[in-house]
C-alpha atoms as a PDB file:
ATOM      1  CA  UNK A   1      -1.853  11.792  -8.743  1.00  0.00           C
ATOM      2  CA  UNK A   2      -3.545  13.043  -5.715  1.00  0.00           C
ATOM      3  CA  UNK A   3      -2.740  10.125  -2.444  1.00  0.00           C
ATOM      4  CA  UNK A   4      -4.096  10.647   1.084  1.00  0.00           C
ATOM      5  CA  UNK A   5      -2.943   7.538   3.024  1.00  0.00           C
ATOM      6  CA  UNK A   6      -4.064   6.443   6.368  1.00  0.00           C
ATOM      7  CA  UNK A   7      -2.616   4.758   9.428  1.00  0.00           C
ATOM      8  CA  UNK A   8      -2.885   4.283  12.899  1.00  0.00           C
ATOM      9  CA  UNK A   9      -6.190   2.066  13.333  1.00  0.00           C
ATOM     10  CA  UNK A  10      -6.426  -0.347  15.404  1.00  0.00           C
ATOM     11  CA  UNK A  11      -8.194  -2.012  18.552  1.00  0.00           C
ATOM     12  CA  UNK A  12      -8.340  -0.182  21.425  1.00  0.00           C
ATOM     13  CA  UNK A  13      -9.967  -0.447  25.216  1.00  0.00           C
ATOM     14  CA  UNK A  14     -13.012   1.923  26.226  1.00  0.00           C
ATOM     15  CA  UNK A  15     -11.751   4.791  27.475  1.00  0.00           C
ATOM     16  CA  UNK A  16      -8.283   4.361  25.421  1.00  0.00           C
ATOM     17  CA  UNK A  17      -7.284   6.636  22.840  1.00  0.00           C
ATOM     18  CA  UNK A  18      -5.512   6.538  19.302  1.00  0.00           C
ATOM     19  CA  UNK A  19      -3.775   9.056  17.258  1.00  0.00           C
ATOM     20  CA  UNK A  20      -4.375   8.236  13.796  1.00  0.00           C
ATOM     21  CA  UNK A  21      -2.405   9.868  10.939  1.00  0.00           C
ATOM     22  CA  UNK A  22      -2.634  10.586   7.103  1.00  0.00           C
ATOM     23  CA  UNK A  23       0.133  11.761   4.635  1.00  0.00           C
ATOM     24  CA  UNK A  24      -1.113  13.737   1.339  1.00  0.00           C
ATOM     25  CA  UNK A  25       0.857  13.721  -1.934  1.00  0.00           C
ATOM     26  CA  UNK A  26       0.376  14.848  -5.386  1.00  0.00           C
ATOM     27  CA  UNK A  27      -1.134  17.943  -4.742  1.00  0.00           C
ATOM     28  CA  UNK A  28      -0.446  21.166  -2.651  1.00  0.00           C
ATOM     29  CA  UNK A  29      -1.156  20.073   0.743  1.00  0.00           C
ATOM     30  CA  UNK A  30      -0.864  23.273   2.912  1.00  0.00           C
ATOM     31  CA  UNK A  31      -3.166  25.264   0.343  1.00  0.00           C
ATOM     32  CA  UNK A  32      -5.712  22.203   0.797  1.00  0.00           C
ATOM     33  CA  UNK A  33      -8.362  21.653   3.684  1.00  0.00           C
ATOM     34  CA  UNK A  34      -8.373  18.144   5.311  1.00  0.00           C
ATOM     35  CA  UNK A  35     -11.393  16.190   6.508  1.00  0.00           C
ATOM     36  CA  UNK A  36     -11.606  13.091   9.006  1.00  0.00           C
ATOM     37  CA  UNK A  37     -14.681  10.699   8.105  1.00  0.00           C
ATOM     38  CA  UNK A  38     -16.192   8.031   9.945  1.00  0.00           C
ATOM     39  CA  UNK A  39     -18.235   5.398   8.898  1.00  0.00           C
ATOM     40  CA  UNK A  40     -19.962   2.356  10.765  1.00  0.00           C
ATOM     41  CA  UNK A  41     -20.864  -0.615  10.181  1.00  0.00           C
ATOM     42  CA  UNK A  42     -23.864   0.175   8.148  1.00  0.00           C
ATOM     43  CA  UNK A  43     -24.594   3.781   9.233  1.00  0.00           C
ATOM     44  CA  UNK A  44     -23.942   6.462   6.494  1.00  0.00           C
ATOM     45  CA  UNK A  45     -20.568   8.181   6.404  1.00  0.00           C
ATOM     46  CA  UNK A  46     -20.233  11.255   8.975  1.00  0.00           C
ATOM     47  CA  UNK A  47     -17.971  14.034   8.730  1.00  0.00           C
ATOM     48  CA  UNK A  48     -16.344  13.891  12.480  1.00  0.00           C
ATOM     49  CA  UNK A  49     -13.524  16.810  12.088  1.00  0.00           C
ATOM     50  CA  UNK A  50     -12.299  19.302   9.651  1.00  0.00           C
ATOM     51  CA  UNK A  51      -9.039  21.782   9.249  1.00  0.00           C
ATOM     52  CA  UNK A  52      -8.606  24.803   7.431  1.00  0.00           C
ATOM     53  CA  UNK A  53      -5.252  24.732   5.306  1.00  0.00           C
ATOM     54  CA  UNK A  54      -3.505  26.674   7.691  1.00  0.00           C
ATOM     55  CA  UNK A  55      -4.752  24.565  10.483  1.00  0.00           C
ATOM     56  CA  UNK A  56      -6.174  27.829  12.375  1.00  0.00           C
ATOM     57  CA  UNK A  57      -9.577  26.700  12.115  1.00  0.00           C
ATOM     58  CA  UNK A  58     -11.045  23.044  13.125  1.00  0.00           C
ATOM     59  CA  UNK A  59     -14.299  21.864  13.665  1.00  0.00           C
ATOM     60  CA  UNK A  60     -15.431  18.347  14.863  1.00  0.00           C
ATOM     61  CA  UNK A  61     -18.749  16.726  15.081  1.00  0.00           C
ATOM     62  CA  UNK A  62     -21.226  17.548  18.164  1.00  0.00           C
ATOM     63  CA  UNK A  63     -20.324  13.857  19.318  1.00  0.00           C
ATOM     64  CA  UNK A  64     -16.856  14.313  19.396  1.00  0.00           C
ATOM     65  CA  UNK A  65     -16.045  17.566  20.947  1.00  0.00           C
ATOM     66  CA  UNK A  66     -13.982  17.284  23.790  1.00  0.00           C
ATOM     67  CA  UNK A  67     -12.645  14.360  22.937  1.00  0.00           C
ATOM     68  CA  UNK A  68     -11.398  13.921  19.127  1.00  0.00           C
ATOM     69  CA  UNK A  69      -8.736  17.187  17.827  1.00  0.00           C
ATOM     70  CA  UNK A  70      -7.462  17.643  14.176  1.00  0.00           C
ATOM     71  CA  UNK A  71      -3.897  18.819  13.608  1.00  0.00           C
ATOM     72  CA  UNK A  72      -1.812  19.155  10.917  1.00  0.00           C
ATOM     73  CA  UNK A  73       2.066  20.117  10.255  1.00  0.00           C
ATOM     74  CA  UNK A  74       2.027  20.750   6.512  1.00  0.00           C
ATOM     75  CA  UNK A  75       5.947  20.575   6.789  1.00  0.00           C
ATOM     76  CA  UNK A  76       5.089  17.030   6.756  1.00  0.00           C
ATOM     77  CA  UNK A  77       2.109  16.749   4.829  1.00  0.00           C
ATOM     78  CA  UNK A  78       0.101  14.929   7.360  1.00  0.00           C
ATOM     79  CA  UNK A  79      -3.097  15.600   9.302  1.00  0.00           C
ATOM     80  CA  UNK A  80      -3.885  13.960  12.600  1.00  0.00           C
ATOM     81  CA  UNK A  81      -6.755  12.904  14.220  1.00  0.00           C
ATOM     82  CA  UNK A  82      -5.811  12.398  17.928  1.00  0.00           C
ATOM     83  CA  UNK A  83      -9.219  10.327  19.362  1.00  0.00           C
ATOM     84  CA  UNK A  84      -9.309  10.041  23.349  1.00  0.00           C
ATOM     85  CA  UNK A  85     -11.912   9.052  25.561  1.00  0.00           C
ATOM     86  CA  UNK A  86     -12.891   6.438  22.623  1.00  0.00           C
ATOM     87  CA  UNK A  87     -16.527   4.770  23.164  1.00  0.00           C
ATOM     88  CA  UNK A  88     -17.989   1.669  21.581  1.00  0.00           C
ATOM     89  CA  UNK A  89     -19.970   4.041  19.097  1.00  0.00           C
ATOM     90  CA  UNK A  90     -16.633   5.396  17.531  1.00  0.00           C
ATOM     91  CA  UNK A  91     -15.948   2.216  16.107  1.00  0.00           C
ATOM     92  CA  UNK A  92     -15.609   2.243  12.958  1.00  0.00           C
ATOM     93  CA  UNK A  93     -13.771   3.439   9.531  1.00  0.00           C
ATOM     94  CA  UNK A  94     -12.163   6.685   9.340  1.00  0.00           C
ATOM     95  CA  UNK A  95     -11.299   8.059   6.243  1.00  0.00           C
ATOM     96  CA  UNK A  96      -9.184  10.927   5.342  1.00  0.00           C
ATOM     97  CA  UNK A  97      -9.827  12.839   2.337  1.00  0.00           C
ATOM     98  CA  UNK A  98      -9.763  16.342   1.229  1.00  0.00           C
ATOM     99  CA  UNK A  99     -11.313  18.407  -2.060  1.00  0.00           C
ATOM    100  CA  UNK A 100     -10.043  20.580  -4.939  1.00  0.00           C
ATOM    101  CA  UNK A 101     -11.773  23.520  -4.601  1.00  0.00           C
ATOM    102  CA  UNK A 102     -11.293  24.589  -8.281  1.00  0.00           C
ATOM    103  CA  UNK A 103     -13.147  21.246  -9.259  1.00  0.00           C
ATOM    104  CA  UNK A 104     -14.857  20.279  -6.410  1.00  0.00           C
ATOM    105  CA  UNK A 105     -13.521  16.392  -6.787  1.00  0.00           C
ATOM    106  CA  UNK A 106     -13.103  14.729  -3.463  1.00  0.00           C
ATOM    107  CA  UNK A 107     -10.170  12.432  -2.892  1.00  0.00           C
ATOM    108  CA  UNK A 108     -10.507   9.768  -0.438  1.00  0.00           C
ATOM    109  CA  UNK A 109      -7.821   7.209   1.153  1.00  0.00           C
ATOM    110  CA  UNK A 110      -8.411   3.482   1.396  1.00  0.00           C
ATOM    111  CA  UNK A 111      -9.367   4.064   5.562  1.00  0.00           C
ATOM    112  CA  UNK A 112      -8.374   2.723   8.835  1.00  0.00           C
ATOM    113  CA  UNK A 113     -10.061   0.523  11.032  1.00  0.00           C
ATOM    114  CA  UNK A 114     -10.686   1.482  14.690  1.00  0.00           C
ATOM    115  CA  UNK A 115     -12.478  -0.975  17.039  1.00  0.00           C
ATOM    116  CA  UNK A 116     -13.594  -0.102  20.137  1.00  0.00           C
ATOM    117  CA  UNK A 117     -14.155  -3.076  22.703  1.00  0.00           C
ATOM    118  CA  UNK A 118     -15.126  -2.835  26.046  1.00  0.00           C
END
């Protein structure tokens, strides 16, 4: 059964940062690109980063370049989203999830809350 959990939400100052984390099991995680999705109180889900499987190749959203990075260490299983610089607009819920390329089925975790207050 494919799992992506997520942790490391939370409140956090303007200006603050938060490194948010999210173990994969049930499936071959260091063959497997991961994705980091936000979504806001109702706005539509965004994609804000992505990693290749090897973790040579990341991408994040035009809004969070700079300050947002994606890691991984597939010895561990986990992908990272380290967010600095936070601004009111990044509240919201960030999902991992990643896809089965031979299916194309998404897999999504339950999400972690991150508030932004000024």
């Amino acid at each position: 059964q494919v799992r992506v959990v997520e942790s490391g939400g939370g409140m956090v100052q303007a200006g603050g940062s938060l490194k948010l984390s999210c173990v994969g099991s049930g499936f071959d995680f260091s063959n497997y690109a991961m994705y980091w999705h936000g979504r806001a109180q109702g706005k539509d889900v965004e994609l804000v980063a992505s990693s290749t499987s090897d973790g040579r190749r990341t991408n994040g959203a035009d809004a969070v370049v700079g300050r947002f990075t994606i890691s991984r260490d597939n010895a561990k299983n986990t992908v990272y989203l380290q967010m600095n610089s936070l601004v009111s607009e990044g509240t919201a819920m960030y999902y991992c999830t990643t896809r089965a390329a031979a299916t194309n089925e998404g897999y999504w975790g339950q999400g972690t809350q991150v508030t932004v207050v000024s």
